[in-house]
PDB file of N, CA and C in Angstrom:
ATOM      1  N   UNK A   1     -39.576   6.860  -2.631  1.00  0.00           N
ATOM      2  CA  UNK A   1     -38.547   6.708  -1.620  1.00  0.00           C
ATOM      3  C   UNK A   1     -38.364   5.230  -1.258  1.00  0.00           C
ATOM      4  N   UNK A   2     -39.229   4.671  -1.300  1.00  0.00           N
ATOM      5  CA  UNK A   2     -39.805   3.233  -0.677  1.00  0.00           C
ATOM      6  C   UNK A   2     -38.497   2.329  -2.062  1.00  0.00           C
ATOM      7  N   UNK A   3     -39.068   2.691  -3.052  1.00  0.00           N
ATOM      8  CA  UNK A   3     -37.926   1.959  -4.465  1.00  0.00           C
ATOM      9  C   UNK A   3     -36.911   2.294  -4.472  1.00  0.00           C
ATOM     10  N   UNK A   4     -35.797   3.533  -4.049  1.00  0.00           N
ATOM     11  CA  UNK A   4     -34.927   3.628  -3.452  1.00  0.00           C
ATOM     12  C   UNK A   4     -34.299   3.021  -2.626  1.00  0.00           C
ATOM     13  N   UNK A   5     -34.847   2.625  -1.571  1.00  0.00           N
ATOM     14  CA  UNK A   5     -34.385   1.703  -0.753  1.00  0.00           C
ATOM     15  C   UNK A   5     -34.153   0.328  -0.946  1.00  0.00           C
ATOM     16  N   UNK A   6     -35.551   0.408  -1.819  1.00  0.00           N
ATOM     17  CA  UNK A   6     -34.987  -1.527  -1.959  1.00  0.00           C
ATOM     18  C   UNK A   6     -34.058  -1.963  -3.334  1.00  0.00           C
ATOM     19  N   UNK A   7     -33.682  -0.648  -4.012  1.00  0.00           N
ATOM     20  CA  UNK A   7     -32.845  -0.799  -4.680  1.00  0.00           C
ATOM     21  C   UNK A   7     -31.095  -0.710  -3.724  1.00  0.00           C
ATOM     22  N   UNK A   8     -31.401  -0.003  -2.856  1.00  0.00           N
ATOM     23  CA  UNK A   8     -29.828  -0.112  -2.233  1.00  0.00           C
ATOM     24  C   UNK A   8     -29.693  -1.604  -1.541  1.00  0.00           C
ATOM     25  N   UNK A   9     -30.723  -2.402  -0.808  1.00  0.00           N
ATOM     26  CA  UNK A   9     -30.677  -3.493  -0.235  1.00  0.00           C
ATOM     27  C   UNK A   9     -30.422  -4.468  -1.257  1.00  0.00           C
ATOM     28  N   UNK A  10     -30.651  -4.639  -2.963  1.00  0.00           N
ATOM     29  CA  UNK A  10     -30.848  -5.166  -3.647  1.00  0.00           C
ATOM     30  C   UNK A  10     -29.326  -5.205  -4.068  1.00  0.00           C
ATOM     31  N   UNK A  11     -28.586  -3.910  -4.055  1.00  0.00           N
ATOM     32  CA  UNK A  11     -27.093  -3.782  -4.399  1.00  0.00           C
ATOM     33  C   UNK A  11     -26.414  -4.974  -3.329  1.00  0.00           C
ATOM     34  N   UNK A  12     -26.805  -4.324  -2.131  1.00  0.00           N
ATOM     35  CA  UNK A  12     -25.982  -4.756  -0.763  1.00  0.00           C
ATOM     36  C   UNK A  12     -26.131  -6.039  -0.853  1.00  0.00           C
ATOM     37  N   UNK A  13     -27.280  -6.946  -0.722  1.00  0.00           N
ATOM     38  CA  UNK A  13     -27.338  -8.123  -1.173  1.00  0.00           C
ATOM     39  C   UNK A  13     -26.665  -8.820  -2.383  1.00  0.00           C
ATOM     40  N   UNK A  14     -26.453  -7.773  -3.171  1.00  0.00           N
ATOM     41  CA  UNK A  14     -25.244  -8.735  -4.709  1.00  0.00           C
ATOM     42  C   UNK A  14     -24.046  -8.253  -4.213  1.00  0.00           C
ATOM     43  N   UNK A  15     -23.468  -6.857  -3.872  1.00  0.00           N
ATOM     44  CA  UNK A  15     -22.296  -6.826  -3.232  1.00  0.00           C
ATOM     45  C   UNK A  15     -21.897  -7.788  -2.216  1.00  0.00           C
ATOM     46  N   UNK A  16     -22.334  -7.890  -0.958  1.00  0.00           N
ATOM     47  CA  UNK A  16     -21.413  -8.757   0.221  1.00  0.00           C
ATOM     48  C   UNK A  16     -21.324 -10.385  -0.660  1.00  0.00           C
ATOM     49  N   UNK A  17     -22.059 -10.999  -1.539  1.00  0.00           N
ATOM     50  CA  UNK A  17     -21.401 -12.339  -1.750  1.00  0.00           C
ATOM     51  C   UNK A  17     -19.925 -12.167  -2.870  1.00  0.00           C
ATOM     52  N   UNK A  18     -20.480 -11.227  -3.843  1.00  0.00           N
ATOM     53  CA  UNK A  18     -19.245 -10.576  -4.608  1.00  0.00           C
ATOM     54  C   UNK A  18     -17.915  -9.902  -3.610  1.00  0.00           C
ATOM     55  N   UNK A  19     -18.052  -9.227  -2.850  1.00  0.00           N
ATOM     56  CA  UNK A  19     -16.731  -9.103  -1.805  1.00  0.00           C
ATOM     57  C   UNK A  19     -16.037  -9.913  -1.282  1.00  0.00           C
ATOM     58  N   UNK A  20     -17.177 -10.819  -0.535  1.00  0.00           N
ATOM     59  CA  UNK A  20     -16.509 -12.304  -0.250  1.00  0.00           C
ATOM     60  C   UNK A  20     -15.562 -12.737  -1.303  1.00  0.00           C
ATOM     61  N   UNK A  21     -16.211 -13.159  -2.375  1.00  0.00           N
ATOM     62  CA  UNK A  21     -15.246 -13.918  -3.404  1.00  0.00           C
ATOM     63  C   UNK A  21     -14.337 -13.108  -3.687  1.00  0.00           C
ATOM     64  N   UNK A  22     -14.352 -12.387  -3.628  1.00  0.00           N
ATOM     65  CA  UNK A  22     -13.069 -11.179  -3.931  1.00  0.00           C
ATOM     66  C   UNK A  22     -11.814 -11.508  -3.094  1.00  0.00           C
ATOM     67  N   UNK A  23     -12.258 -11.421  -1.696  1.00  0.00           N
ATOM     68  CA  UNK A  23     -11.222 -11.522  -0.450  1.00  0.00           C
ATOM     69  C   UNK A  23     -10.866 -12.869  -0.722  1.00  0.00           C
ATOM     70  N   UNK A  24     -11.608 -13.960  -0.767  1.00  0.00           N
ATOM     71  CA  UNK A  24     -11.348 -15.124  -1.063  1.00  0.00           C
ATOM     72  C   UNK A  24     -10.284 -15.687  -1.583  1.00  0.00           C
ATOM     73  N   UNK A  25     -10.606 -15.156  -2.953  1.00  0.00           N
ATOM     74  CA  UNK A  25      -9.861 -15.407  -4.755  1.00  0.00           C
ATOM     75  C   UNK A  25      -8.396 -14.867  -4.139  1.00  0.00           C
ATOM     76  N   UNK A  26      -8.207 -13.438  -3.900  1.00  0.00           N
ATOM     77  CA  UNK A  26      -7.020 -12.569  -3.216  1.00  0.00           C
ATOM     78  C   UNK A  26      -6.087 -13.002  -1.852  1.00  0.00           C
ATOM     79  N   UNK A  27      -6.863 -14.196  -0.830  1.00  0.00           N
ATOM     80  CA  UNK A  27      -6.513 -14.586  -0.126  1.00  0.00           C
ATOM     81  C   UNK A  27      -5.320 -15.905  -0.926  1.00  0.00           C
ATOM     82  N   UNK A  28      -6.276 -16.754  -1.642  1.00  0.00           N
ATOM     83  CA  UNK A  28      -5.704 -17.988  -2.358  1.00  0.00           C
ATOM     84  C   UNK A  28      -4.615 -17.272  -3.181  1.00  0.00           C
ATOM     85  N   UNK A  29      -4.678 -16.472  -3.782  1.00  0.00           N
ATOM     86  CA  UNK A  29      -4.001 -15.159  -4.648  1.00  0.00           C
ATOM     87  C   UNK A  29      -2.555 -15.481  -4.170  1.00  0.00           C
ATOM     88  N   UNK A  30      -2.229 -14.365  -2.874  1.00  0.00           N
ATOM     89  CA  UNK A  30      -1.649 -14.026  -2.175  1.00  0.00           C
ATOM     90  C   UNK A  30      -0.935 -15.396  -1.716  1.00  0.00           C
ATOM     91  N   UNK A  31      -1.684 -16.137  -0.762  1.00  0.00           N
ATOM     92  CA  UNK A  31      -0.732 -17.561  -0.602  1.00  0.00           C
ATOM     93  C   UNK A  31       0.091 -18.444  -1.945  1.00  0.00           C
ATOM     94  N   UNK A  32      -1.017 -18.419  -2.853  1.00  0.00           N
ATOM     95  CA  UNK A  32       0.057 -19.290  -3.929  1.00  0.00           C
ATOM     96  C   UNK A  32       1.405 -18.241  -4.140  1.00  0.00           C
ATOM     97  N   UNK A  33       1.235 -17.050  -4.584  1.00  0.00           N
ATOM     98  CA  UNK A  33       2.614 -16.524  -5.212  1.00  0.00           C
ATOM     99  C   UNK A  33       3.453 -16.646  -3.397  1.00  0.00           C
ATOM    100  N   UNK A  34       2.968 -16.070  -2.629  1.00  0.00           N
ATOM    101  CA  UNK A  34       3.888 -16.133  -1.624  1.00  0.00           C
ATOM    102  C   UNK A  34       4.506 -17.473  -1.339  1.00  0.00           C
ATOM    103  N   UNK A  35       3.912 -19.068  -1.321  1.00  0.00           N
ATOM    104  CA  UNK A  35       4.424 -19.706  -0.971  1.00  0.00           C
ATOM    105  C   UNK A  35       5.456 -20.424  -2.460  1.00  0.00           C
ATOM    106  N   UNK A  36       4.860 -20.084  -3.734  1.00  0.00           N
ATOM    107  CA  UNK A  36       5.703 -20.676  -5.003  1.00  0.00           C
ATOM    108  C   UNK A  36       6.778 -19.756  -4.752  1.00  0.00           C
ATOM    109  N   UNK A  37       6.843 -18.611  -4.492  1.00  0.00           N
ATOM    110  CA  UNK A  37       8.502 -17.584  -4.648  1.00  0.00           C
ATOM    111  C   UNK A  37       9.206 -17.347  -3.402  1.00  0.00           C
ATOM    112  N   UNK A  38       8.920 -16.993  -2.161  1.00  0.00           N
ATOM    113  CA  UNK A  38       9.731 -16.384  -1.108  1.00  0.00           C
ATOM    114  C   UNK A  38      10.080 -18.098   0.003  1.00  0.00           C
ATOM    115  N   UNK A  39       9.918 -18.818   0.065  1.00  0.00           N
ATOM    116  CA  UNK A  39      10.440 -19.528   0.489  1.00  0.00           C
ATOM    117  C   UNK A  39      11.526 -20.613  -0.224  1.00  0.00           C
ATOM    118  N   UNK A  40      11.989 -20.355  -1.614  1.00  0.00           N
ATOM    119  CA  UNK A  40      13.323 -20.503  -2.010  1.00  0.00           C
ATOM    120  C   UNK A  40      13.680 -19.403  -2.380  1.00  0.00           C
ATOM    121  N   UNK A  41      13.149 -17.658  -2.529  1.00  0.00           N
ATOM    122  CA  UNK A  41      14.228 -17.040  -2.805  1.00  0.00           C
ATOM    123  C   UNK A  41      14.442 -16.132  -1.662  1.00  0.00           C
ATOM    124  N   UNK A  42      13.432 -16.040  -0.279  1.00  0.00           N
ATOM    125  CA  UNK A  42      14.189 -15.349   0.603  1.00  0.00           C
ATOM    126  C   UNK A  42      14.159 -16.092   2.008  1.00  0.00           C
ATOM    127  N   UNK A  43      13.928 -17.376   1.771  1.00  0.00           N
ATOM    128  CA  UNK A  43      14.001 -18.191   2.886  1.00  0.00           C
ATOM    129  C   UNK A  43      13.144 -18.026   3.765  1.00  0.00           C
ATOM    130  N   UNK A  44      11.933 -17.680   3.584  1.00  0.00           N
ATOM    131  CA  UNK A  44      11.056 -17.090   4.010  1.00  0.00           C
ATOM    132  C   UNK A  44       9.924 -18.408   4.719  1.00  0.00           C
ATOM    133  N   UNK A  45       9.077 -18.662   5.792  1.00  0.00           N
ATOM    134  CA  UNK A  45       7.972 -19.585   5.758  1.00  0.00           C
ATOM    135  C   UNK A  45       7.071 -19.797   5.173  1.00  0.00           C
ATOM    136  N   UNK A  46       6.435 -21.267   4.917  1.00  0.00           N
ATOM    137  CA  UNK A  46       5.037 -20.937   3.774  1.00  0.00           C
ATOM    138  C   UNK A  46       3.871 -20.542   4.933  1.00  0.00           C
ATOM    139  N   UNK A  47       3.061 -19.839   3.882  1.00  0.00           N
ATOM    140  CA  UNK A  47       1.875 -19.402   4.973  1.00  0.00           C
ATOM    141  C   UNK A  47       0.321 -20.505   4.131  1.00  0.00           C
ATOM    142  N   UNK A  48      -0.208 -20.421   5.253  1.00  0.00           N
ATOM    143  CA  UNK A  48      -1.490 -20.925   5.455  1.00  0.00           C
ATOM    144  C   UNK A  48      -2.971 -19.425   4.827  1.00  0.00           C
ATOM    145  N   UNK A  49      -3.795 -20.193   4.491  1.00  0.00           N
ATOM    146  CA  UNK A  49      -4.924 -19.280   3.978  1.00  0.00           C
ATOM    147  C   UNK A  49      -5.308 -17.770   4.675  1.00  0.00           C
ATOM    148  N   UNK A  50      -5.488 -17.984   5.903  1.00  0.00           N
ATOM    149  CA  UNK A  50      -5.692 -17.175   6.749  1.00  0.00           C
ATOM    150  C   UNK A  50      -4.659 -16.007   7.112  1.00  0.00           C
ATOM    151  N   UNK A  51      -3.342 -16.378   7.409  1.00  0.00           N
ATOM    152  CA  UNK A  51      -2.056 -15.860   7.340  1.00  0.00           C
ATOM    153  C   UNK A  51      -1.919 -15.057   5.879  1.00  0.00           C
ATOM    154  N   UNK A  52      -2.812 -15.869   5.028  1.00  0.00           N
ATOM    155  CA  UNK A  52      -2.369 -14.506   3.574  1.00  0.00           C
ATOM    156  C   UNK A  52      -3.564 -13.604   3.377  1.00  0.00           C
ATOM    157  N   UNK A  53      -4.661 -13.896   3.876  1.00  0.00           N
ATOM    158  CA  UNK A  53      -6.040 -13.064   4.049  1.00  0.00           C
ATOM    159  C   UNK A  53      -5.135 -11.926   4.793  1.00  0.00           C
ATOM    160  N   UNK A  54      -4.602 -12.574   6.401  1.00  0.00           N
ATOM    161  CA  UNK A  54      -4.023 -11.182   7.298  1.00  0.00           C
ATOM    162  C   UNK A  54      -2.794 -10.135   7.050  1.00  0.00           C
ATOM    163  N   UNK A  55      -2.321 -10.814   5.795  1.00  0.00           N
ATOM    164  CA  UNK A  55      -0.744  -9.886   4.788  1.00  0.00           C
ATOM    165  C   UNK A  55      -1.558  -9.321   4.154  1.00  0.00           C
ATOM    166  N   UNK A  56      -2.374  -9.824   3.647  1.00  0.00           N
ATOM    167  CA  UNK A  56      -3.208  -8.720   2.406  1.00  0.00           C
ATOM    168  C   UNK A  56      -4.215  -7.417   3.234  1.00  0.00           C
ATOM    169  N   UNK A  57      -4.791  -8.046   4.350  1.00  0.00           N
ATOM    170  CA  UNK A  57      -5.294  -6.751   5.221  1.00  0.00           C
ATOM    171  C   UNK A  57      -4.030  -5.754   5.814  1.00  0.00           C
ATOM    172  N   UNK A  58      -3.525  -6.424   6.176  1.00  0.00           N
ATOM    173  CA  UNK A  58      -1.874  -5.387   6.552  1.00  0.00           C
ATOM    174  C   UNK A  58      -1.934  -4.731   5.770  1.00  0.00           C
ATOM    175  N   UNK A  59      -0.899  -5.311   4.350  1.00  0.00           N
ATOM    176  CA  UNK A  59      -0.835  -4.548   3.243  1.00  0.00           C
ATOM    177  C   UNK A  59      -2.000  -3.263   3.229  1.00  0.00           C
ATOM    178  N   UNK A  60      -2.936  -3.568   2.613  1.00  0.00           N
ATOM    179  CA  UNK A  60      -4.401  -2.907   2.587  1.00  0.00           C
ATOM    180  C   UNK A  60      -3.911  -1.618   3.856  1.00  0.00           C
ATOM    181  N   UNK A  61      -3.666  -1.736   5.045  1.00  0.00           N
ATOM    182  CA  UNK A  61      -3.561  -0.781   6.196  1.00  0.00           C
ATOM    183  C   UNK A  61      -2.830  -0.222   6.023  1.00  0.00           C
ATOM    184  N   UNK A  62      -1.481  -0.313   5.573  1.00  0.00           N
ATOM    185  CA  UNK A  62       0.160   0.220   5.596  1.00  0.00           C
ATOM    186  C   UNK A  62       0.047   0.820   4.018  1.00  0.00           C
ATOM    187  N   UNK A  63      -0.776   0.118   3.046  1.00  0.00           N
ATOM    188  CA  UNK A  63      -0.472   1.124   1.748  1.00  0.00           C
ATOM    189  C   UNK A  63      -1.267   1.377   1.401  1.00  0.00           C
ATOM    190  N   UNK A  64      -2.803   1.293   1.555  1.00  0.00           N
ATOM    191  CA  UNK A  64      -3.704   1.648   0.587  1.00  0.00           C
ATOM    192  C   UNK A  64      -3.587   0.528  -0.617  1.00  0.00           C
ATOM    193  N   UNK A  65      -4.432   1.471  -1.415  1.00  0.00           N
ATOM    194  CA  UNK A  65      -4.451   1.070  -2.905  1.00  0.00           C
ATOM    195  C   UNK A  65      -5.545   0.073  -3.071  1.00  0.00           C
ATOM    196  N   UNK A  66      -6.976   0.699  -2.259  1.00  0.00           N
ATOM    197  CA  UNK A  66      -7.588  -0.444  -3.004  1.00  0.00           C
ATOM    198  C   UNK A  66      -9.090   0.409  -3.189  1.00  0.00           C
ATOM    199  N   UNK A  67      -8.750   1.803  -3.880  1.00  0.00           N
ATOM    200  CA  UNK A  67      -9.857   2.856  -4.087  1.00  0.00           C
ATOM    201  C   UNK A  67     -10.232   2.763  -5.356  1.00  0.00           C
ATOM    202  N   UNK A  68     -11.032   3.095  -5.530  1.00  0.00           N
ATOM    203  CA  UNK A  68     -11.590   3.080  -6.913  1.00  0.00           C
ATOM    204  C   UNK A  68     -11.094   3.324  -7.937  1.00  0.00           C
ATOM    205  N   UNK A  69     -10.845   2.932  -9.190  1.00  0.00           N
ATOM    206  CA  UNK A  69     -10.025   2.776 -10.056  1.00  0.00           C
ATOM    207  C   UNK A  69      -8.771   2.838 -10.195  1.00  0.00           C
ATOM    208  N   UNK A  70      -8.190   2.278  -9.319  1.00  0.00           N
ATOM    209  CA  UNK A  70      -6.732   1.961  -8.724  1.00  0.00           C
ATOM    210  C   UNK A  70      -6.350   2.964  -9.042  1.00  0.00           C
ATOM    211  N   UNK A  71      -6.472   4.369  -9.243  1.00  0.00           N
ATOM    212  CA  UNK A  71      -5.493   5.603  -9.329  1.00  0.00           C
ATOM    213  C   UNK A  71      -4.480   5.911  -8.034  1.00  0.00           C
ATOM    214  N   UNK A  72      -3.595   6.290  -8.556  1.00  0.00           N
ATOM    215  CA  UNK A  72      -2.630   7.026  -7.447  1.00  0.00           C
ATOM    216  C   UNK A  72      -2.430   8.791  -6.849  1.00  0.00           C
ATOM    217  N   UNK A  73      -3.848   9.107  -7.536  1.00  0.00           N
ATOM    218  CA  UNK A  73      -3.745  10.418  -7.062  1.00  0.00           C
ATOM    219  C   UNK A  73      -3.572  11.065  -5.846  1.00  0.00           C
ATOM    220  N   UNK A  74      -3.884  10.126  -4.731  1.00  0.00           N
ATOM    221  CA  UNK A  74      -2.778  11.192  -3.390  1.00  0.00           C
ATOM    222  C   UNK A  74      -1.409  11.101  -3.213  1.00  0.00           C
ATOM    223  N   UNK A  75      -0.853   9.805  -3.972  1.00  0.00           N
ATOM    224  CA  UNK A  75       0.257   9.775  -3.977  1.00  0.00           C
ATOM    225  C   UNK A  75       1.272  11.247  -4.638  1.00  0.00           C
ATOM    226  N   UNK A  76       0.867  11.142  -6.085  1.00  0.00           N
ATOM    227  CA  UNK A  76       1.343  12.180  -6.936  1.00  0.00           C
ATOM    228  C   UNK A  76       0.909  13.524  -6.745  1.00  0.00           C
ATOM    229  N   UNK A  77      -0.122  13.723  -5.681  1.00  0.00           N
ATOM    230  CA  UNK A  77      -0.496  14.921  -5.051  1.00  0.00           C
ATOM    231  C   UNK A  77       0.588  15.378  -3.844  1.00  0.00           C
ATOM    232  N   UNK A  78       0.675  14.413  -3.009  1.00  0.00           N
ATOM    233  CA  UNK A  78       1.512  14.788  -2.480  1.00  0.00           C
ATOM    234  C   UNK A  78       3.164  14.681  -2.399  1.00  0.00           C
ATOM    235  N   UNK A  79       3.177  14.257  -3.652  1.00  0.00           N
ATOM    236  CA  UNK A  79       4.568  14.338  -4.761  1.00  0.00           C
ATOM    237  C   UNK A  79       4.606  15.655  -4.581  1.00  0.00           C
ATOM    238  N   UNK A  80       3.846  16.294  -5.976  1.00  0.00           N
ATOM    239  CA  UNK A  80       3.195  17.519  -6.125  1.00  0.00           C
ATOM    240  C   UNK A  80       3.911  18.017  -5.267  1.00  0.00           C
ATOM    241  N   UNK A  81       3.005  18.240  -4.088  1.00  0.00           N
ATOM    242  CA  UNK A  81       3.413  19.065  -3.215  1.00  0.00           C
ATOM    243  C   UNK A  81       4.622  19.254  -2.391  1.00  0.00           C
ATOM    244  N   UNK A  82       5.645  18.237  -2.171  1.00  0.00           N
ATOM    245  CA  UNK A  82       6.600  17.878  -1.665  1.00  0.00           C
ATOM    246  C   UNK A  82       7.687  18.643  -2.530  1.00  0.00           C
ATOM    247  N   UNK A  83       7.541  18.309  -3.953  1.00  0.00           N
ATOM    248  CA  UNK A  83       8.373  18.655  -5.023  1.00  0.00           C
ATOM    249  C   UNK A  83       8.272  20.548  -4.628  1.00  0.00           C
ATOM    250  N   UNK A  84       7.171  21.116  -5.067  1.00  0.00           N
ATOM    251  CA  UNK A  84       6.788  23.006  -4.652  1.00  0.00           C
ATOM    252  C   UNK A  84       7.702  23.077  -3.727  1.00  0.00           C
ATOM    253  N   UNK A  85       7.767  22.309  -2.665  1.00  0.00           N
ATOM    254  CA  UNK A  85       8.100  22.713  -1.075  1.00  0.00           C
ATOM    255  C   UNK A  85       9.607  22.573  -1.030  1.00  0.00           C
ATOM    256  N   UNK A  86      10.098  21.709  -2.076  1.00  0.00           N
ATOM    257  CA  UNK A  86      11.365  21.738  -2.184  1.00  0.00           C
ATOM    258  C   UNK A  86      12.228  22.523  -3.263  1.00  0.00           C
ATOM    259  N   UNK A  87      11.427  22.898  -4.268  1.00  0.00           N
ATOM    260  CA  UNK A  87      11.681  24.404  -5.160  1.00  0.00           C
ATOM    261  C   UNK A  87      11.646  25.672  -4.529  1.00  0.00           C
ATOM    262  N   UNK A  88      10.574  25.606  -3.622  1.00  0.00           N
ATOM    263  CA  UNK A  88      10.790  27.021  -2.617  1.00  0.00           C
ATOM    264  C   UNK A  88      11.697  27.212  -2.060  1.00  0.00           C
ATOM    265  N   UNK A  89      12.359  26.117  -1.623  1.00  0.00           N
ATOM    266  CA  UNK A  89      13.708  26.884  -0.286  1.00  0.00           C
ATOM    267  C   UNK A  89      14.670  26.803  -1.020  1.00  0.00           C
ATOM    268  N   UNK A  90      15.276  27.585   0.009  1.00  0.00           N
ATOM    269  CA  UNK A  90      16.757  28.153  -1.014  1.00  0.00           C
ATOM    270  C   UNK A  90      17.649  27.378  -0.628  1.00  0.00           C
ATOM    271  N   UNK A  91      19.010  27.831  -0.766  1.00  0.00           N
ATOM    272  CA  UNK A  91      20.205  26.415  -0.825  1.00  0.00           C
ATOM    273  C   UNK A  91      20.703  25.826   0.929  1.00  0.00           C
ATOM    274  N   UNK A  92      20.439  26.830   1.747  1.00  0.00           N
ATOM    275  CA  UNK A  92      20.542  26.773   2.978  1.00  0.00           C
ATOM    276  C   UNK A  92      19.897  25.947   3.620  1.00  0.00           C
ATOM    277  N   UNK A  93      18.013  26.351   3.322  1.00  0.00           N
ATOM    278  CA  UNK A  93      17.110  25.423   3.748  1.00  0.00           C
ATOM    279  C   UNK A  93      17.286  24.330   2.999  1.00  0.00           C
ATOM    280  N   UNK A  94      17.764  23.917   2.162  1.00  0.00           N
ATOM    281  CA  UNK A  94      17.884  22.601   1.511  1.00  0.00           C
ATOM    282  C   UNK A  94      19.291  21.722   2.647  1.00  0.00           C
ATOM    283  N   UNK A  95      20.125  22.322   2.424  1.00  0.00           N
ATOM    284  CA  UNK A  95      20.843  21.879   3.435  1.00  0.00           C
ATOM    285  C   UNK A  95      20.618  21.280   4.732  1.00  0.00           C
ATOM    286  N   UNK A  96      19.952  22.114   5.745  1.00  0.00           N
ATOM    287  CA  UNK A  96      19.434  22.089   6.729  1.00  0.00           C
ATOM    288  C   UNK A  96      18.555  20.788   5.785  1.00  0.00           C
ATOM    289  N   UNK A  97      17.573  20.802   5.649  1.00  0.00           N
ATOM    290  CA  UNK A  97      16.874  19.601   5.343  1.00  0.00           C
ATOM    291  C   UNK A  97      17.277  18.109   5.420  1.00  0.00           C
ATOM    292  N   UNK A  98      18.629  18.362   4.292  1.00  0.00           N
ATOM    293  CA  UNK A  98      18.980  17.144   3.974  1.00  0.00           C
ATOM    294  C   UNK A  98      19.894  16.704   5.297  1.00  0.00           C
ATOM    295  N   UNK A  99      20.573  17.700   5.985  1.00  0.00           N
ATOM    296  CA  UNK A  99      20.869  17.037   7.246  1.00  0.00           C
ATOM    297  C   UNK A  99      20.071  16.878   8.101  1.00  0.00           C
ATOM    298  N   UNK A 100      19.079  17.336   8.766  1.00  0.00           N
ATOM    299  CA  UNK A 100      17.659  16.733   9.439  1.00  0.00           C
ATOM    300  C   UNK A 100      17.532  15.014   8.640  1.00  0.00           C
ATOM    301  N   UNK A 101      17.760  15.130   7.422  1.00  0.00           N
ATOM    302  CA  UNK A 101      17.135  13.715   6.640  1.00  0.00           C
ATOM    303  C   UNK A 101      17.945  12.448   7.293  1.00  0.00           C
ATOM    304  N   UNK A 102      19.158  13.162   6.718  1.00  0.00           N
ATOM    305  CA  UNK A 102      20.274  12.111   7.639  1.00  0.00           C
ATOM    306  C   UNK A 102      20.501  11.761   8.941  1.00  0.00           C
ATOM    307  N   UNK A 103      20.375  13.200  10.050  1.00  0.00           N
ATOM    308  CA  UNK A 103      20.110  12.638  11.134  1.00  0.00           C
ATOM    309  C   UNK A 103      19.071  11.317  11.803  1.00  0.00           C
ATOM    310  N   UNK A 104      17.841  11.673  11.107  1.00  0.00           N
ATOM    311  CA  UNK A 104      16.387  11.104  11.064  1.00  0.00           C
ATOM    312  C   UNK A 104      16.250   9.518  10.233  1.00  0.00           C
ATOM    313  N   UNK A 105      17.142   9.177   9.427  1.00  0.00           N
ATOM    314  CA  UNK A 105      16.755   8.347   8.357  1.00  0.00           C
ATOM    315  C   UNK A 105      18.491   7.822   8.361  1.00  0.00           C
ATOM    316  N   UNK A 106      19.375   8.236   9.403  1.00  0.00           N
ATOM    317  CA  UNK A 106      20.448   7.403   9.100  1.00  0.00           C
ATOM    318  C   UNK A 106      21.241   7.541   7.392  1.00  0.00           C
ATOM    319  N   UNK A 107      20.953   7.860   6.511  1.00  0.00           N
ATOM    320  CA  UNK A 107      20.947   7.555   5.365  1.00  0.00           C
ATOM    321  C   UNK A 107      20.572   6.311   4.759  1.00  0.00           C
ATOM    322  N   UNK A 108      19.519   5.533   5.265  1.00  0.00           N
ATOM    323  CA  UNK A 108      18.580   4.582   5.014  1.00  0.00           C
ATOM    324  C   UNK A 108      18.176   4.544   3.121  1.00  0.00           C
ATOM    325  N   UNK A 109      18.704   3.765   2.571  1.00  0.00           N
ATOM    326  CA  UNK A 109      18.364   3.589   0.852  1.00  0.00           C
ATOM    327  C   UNK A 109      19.249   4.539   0.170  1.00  0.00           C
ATOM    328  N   UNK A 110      20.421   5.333   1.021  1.00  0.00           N
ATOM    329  CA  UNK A 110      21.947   5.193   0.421  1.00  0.00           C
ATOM    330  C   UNK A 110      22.954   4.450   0.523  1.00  0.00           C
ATOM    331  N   UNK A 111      23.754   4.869  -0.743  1.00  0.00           N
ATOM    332  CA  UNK A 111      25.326   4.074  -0.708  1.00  0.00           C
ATOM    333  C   UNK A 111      25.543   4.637   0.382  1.00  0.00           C
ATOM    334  N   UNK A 112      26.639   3.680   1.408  1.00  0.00           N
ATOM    335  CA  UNK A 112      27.366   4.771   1.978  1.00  0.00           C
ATOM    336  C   UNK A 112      28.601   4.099   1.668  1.00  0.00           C
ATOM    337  N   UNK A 113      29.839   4.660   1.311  1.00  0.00           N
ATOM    338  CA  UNK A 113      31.051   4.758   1.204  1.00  0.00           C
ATOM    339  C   UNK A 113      31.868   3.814   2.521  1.00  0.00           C
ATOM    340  N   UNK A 114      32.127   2.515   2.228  1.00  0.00           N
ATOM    341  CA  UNK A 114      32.901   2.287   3.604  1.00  0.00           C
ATOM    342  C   UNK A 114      34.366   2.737   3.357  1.00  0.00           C
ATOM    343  N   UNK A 115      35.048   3.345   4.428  1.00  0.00           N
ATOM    344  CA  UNK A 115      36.821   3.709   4.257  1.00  0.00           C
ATOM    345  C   UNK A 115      37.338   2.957   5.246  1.00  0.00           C
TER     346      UNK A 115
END
C-alpha cells in the first residue's frame, strides 16, 4: 500500500511541472495567433499574456474540450439524441417547435428575407 502511494506522489510531482508548461506554451499559443490575426482582421485589441491564459480558461468553461483524447462524444450523443427526439414527433409537434425556436432564438443564424 505504502508503494502505491509513493507512486501516485511520484506522478503528481512530474504532472504539476508538465501542466504548468502546458498552460504556459497555450497561454503564449493563444496570444501570438490572437494578436498576429484579429487585430487587422476584426479590429479587435492586442492582448497581453495573462489576458490569453484568461480567453483560454473562458473558452475551457463555455466549451469544454479538453478531456481525454479530444473526443467529442457528448457532443454527438447528444446529437444522437436530439436527432430521435426530432424523428419522434409528428408534423404538428415539429411545427410547434420550430415556432417556439423562432420565438426564443429570433431566427438567430438565419437568412431573413428583407421586403
Amino acid at each position: 500500500m505504502m508503494n502505491r502511494n509513493f507512486n501516485r506522489r511520484k506522478k503528481f510531482i512530474f504532472f504539476l511541472p508538465v501542466a504548468v508548461l502546458i498552460a504556459a506554451v497555450l497561454g503564449y499559443v493563444v496570444m501570438f495567433l490572437w494578436n498576429w490575426i484579429l487585430p487587422e482582421v476584426a479590429h479587435a485589441g492586442k492582448l497581453n499574456y495573462w489576458q490569453a491564459l484568461g480567453l483560454l480558461v473562458l473558452c475551457r468553461l463555455l466549451f469544454g474540450n479538453f478531456n481525454k483524447g479530444g473526443g467529442h462524444n457528448g457532443f454527438r450523443e447528444r446529437a444522437r439524441g436530439m436527432r430521435a427526439k426530432w424523428d419522434s414527433m409528428n408534423e404538428e409537434e415539429r411545427a410547434k417547435f420550430k415556432e417556439e425556436y423562432k420565438r426564443r432564438c429570433g431566427g438567430w443564424g438565419h437568412h431573413r428575407n428583407k421586403e
